[in-house]
PDB file of N, CA and C in Angstrom:
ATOM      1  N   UNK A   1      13.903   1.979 -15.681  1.00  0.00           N
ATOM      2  CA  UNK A   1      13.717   2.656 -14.413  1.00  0.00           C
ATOM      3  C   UNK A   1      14.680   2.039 -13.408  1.00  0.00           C
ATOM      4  N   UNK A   2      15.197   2.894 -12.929  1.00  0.00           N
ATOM      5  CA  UNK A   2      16.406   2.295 -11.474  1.00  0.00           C
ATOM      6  C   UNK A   2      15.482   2.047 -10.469  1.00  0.00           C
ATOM      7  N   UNK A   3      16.506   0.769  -9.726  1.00  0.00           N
ATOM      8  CA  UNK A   3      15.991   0.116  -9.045  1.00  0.00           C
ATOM      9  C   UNK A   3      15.500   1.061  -7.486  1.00  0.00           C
ATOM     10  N   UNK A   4      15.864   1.850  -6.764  1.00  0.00           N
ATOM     11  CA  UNK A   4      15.739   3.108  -6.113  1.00  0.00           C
ATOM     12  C   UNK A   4      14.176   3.957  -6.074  1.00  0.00           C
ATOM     13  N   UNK A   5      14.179   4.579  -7.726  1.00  0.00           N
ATOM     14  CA  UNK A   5      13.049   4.806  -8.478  1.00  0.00           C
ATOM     15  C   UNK A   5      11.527   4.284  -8.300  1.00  0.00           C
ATOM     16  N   UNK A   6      12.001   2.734  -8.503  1.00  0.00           N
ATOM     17  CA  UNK A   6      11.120   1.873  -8.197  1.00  0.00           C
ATOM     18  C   UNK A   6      10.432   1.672  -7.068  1.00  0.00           C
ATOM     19  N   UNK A   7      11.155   1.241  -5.985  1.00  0.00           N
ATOM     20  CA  UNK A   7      10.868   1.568  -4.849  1.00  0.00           C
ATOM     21  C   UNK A   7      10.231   2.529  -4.195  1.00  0.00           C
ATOM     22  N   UNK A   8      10.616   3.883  -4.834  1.00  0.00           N
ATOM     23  CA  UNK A   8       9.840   4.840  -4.178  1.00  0.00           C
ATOM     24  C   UNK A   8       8.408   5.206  -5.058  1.00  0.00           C
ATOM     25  N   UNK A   9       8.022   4.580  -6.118  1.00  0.00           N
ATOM     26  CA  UNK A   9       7.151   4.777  -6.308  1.00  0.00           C
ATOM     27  C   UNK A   9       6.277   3.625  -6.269  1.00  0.00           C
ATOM     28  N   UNK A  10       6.827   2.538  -5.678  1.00  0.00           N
ATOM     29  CA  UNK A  10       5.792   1.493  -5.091  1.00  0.00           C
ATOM     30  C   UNK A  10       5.723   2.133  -3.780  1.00  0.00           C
ATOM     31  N   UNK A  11       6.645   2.589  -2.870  1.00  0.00           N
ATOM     32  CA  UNK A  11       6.172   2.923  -1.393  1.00  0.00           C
ATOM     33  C   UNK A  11       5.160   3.965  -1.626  1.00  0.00           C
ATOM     34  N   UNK A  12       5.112   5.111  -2.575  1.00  0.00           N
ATOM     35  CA  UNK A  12       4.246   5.915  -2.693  1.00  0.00           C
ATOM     36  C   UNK A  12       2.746   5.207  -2.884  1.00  0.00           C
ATOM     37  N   UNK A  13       2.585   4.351  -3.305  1.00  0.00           N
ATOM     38  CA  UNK A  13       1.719   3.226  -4.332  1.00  0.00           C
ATOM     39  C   UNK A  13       1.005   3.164  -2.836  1.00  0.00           C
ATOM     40  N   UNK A  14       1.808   2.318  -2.080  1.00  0.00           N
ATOM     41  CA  UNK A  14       1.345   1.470  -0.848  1.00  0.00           C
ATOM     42  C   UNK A  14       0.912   2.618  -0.002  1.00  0.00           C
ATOM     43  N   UNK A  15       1.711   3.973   0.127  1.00  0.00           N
ATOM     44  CA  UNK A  15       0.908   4.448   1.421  1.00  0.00           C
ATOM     45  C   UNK A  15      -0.071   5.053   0.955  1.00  0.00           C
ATOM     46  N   UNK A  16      -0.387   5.346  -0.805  1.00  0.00           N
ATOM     47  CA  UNK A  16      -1.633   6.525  -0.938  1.00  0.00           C
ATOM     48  C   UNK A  16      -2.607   4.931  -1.099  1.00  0.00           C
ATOM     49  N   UNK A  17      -2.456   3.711  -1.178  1.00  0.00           N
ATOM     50  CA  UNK A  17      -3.333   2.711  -0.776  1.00  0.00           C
ATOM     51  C   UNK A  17      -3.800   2.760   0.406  1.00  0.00           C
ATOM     52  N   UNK A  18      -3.243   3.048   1.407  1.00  0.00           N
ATOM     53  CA  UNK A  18      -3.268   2.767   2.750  1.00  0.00           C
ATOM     54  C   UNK A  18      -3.952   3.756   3.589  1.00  0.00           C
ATOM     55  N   UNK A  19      -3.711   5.346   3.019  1.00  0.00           N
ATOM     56  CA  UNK A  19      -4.626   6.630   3.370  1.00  0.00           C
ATOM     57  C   UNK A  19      -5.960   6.099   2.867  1.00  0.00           C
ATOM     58  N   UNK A  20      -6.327   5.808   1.379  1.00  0.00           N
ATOM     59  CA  UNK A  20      -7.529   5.579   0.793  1.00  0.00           C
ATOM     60  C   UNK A  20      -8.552   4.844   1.231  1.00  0.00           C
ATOM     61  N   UNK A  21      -7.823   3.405   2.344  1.00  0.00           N
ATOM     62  CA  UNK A  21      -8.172   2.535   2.919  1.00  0.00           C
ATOM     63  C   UNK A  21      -8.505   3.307   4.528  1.00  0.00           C
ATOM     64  N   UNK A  22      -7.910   4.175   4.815  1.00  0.00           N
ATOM     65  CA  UNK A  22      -8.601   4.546   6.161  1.00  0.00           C
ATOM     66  C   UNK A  22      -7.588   3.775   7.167  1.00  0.00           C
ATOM     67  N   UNK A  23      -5.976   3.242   6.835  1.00  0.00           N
ATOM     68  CA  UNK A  23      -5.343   2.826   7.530  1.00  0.00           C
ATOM     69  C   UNK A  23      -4.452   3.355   7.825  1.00  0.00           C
ATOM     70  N   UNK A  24      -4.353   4.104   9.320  1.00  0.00           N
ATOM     71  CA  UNK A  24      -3.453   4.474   9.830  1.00  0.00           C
ATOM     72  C   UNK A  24      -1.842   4.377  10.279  1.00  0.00           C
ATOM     73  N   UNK A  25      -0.720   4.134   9.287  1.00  0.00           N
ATOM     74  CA  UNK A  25       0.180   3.762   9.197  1.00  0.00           C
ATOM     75  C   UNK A  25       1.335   4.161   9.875  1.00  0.00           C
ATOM     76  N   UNK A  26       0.907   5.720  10.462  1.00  0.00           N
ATOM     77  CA  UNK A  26       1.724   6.151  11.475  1.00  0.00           C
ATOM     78  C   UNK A  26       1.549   5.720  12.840  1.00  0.00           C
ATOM     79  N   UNK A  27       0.197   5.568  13.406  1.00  0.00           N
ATOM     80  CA  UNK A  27       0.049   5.134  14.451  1.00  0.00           C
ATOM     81  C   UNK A  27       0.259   3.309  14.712  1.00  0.00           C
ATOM     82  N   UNK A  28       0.242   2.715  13.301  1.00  0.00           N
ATOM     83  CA  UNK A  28       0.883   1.178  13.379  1.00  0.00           C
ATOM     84  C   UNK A  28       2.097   1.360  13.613  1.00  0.00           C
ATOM     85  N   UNK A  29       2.777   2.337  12.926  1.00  0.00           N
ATOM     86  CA  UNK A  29       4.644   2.364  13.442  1.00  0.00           C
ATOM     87  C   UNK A  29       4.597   2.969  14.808  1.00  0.00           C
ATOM     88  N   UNK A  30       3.764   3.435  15.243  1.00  0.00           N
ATOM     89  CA  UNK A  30       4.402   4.095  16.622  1.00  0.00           C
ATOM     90  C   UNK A  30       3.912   3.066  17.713  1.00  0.00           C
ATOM     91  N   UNK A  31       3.427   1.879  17.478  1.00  0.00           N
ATOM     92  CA  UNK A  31       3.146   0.662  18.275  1.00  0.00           C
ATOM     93  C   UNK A  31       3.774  -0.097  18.090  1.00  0.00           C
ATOM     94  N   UNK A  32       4.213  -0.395  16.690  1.00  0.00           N
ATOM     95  CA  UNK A  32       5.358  -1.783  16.987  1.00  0.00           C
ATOM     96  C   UNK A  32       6.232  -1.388  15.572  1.00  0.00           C
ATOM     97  N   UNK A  33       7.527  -0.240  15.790  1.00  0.00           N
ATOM     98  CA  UNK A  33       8.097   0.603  14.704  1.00  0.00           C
ATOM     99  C   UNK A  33       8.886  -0.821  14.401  1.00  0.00           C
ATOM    100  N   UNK A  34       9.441  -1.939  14.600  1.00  0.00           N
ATOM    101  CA  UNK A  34      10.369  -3.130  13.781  1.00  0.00           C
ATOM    102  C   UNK A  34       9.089  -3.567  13.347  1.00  0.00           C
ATOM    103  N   UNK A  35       8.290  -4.077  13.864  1.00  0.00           N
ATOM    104  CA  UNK A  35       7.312  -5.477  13.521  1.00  0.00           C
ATOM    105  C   UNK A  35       6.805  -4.599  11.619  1.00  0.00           C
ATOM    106  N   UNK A  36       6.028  -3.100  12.514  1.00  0.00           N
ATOM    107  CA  UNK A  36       5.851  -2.955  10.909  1.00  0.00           C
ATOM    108  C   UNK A  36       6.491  -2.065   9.869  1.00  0.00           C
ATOM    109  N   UNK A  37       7.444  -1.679  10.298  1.00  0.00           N
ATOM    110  CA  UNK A  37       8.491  -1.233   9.053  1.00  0.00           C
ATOM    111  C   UNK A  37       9.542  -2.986   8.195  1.00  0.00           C
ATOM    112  N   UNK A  38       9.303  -3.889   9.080  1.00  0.00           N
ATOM    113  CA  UNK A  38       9.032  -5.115   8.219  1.00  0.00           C
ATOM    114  C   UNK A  38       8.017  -5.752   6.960  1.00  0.00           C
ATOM    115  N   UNK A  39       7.117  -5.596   7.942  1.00  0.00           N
ATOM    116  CA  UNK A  39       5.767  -5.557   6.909  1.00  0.00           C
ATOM    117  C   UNK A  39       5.594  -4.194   5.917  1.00  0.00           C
ATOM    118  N   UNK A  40       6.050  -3.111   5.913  1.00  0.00           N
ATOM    119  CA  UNK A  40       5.544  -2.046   4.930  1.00  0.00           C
ATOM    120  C   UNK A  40       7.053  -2.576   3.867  1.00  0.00           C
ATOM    121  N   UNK A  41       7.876  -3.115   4.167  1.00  0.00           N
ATOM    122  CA  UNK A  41       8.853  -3.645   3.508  1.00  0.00           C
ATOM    123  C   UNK A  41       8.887  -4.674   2.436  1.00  0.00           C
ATOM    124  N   UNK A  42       8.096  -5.442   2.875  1.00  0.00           N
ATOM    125  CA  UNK A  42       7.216  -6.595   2.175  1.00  0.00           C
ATOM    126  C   UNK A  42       6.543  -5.647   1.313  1.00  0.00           C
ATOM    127  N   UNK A  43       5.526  -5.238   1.982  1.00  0.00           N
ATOM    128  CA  UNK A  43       4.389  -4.827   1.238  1.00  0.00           C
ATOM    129  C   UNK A  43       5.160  -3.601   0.004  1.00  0.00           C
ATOM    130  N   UNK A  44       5.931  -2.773   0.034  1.00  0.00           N
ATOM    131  CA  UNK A  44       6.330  -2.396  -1.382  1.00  0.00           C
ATOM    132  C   UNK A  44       7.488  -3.183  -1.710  1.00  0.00           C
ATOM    133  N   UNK A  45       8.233  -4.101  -1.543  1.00  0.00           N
ATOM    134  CA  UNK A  45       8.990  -5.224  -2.148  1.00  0.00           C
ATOM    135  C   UNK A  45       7.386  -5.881  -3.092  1.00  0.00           C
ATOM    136  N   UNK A  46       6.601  -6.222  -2.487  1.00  0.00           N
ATOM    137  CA  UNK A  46       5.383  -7.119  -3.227  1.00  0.00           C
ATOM    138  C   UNK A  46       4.896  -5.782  -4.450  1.00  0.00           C
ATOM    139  N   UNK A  47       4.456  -4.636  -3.913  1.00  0.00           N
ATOM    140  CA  UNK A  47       4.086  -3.546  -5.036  1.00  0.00           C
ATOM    141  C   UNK A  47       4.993  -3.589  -6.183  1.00  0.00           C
ATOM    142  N   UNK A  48       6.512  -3.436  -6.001  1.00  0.00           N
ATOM    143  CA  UNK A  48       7.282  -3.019  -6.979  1.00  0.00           C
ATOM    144  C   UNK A  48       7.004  -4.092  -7.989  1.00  0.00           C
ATOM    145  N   UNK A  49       7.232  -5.703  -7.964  1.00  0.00           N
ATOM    146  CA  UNK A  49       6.867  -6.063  -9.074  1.00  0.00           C
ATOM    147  C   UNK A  49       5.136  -6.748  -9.410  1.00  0.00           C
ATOM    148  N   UNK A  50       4.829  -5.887  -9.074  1.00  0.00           N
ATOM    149  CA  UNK A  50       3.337  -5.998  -9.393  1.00  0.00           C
ATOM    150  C   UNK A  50       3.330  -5.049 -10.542  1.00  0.00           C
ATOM    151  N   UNK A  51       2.582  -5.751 -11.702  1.00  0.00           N
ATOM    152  CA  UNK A  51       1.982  -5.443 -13.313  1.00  0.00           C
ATOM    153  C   UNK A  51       1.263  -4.298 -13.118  1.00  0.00           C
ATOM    154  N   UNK A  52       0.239  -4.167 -12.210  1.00  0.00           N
ATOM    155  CA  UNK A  52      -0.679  -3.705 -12.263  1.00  0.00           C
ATOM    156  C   UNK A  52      -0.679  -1.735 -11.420  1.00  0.00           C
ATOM    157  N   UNK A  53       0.937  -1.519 -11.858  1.00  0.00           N
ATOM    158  CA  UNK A  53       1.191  -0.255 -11.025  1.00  0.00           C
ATOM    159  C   UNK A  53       0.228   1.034 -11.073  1.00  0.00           C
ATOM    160  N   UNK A  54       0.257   1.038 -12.825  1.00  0.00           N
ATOM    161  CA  UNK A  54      -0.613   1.857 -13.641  1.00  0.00           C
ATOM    162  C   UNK A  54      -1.804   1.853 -13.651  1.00  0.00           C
ATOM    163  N   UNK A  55      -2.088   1.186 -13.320  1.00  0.00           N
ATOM    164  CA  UNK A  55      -4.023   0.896 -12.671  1.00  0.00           C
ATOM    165  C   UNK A  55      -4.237   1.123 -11.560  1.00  0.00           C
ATOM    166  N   UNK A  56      -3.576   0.996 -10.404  1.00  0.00           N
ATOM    167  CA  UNK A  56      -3.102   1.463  -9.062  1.00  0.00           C
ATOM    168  C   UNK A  56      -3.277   3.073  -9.256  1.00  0.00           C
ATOM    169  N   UNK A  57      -1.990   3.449  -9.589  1.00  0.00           N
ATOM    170  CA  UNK A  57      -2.084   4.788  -9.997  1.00  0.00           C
ATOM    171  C   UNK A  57      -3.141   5.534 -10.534  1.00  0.00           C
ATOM    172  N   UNK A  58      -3.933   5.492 -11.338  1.00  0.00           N
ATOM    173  CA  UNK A  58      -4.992   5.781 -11.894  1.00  0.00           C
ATOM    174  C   UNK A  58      -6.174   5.949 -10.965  1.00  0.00           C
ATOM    175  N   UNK A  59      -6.374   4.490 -10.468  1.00  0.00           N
ATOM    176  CA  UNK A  59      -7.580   4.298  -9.231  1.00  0.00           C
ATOM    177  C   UNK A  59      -7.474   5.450  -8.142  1.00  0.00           C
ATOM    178  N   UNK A  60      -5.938   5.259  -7.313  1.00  0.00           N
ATOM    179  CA  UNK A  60      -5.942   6.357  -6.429  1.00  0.00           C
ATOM    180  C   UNK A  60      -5.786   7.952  -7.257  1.00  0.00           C
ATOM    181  N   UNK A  61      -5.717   8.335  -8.504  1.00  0.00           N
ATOM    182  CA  UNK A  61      -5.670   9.426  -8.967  1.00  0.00           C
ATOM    183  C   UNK A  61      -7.452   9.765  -8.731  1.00  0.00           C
ATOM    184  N   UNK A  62      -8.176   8.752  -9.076  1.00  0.00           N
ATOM    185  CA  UNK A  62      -9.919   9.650  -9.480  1.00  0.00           C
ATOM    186  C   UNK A  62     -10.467   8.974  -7.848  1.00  0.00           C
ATOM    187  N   UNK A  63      -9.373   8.297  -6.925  1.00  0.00           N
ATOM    188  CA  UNK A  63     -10.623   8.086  -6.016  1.00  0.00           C
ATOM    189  C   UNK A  63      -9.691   8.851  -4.352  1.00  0.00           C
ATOM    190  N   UNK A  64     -10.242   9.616  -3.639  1.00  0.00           N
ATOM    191  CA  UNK A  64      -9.710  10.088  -2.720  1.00  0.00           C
ATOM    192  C   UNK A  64      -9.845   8.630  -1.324  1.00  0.00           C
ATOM    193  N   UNK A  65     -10.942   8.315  -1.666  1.00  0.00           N
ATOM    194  CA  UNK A  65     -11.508   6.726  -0.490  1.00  0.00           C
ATOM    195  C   UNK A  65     -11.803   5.820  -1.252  1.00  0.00           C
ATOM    196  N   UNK A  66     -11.409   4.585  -0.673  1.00  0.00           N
ATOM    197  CA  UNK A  66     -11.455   3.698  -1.221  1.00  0.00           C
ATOM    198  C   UNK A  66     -12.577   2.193  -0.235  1.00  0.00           C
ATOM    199  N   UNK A  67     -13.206   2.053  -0.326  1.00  0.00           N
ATOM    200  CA  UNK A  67     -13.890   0.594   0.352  1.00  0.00           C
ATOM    201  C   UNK A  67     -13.016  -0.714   0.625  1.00  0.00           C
ATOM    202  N   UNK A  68     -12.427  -0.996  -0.707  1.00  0.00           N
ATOM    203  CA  UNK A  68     -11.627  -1.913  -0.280  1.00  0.00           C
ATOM    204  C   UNK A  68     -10.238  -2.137  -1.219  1.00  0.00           C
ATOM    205  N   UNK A  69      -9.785  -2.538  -1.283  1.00  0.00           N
ATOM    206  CA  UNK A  69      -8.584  -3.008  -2.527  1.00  0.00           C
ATOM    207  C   UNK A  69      -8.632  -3.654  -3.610  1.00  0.00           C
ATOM    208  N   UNK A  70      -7.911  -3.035  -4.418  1.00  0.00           N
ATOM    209  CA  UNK A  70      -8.380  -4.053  -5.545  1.00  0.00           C
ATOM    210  C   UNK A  70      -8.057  -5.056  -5.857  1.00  0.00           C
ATOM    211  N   UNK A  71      -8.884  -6.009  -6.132  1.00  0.00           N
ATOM    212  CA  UNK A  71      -8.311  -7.312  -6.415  1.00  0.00           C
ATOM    213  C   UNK A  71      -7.098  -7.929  -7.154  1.00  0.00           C
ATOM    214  N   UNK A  72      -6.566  -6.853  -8.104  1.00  0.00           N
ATOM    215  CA  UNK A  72      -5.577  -7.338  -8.921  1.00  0.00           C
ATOM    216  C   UNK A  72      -4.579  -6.754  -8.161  1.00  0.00           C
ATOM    217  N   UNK A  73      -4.716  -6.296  -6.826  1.00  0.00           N
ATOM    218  CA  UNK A  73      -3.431  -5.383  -5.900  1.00  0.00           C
ATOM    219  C   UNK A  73      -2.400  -6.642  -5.375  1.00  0.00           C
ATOM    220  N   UNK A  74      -1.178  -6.646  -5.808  1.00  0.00           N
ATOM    221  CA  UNK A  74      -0.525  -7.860  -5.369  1.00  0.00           C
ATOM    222  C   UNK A  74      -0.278  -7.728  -2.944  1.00  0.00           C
ATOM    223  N   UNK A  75      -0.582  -6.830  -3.256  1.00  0.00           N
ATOM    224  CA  UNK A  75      -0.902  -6.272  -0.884  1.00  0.00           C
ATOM    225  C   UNK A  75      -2.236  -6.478  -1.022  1.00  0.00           C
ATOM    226  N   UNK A  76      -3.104  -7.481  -1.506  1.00  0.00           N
ATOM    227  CA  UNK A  76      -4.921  -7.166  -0.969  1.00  0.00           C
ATOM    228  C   UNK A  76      -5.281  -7.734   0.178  1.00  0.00           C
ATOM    229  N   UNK A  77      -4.381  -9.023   0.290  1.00  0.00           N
ATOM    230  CA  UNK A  77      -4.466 -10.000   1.130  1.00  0.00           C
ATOM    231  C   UNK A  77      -4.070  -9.130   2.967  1.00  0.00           C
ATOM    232  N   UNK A  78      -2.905  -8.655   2.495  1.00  0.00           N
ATOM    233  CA  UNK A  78      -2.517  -7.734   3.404  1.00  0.00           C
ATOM    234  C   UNK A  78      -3.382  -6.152   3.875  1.00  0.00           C
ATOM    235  N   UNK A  79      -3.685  -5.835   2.664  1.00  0.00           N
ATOM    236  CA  UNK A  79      -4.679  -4.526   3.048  1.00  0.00           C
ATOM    237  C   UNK A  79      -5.955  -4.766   3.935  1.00  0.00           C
ATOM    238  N   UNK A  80      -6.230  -6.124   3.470  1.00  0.00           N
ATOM    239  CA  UNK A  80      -7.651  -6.794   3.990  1.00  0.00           C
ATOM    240  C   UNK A  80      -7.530  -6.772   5.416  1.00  0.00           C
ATOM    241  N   UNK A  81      -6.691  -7.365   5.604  1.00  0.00           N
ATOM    242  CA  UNK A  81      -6.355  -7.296   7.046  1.00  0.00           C
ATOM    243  C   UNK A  81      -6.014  -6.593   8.072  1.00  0.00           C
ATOM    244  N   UNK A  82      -5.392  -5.678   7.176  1.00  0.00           N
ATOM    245  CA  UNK A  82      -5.581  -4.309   7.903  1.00  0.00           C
ATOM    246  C   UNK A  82      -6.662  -3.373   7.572  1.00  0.00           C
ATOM    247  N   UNK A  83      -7.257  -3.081   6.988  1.00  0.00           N
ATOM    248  CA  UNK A  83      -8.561  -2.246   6.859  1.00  0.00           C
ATOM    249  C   UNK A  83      -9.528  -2.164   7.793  1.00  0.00           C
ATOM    250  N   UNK A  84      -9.809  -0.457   8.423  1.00  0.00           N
ATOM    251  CA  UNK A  84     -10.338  -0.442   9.510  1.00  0.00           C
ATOM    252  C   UNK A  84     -12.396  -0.966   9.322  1.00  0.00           C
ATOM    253  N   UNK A  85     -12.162  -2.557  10.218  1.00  0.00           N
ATOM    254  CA  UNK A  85     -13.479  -2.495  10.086  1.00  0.00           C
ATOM    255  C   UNK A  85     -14.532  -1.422  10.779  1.00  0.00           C
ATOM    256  N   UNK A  86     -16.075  -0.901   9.708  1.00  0.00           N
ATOM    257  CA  UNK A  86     -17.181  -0.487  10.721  1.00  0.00           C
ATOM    258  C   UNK A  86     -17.968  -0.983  11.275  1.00  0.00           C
TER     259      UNK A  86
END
């Protein structure tokens, strides 16, 4: 798989994580568009070599919402922190 490829299907990875999670990713870029198009940078740089793509994939295939992240998600640490508390 090219390196390009990759990328876009970890960014895909990270934002259908990030809908599932109830985290609003457009309205984080339209508050601080450098601070977090840094961080969503990281965060699929960290997805792409994460093992666990295909389990990712799968999870968000049968689940439309998600509670929290999964533990084997190499962004949990990061999702955590962003996840809107109730």
């Amino acid at each position: 798989m090219g390196l390009m490829r990759k990328l876009s299907d970890s960014a895909d990875l990270v934002n259908g994580m990030s809908q599932r999670l109830g985290i609003d990713q457009a309205a984080r870029l339209a508050r601080d568009p450098e601070g977090e198009a840094r961080r969503l940078m990281q965060m699929v740089s960290r997805c792409a070599s994460c093992l666990a793509q295909g389990a990712c994939g799968d999870l968000q295939a049968r689940h439309d919402q998600l509670a929290t992240c999964p533990v084997y998600c190499e962004n949990k640490a990061c999702f955590d922190g962003l996840t809107p508390r109730l």
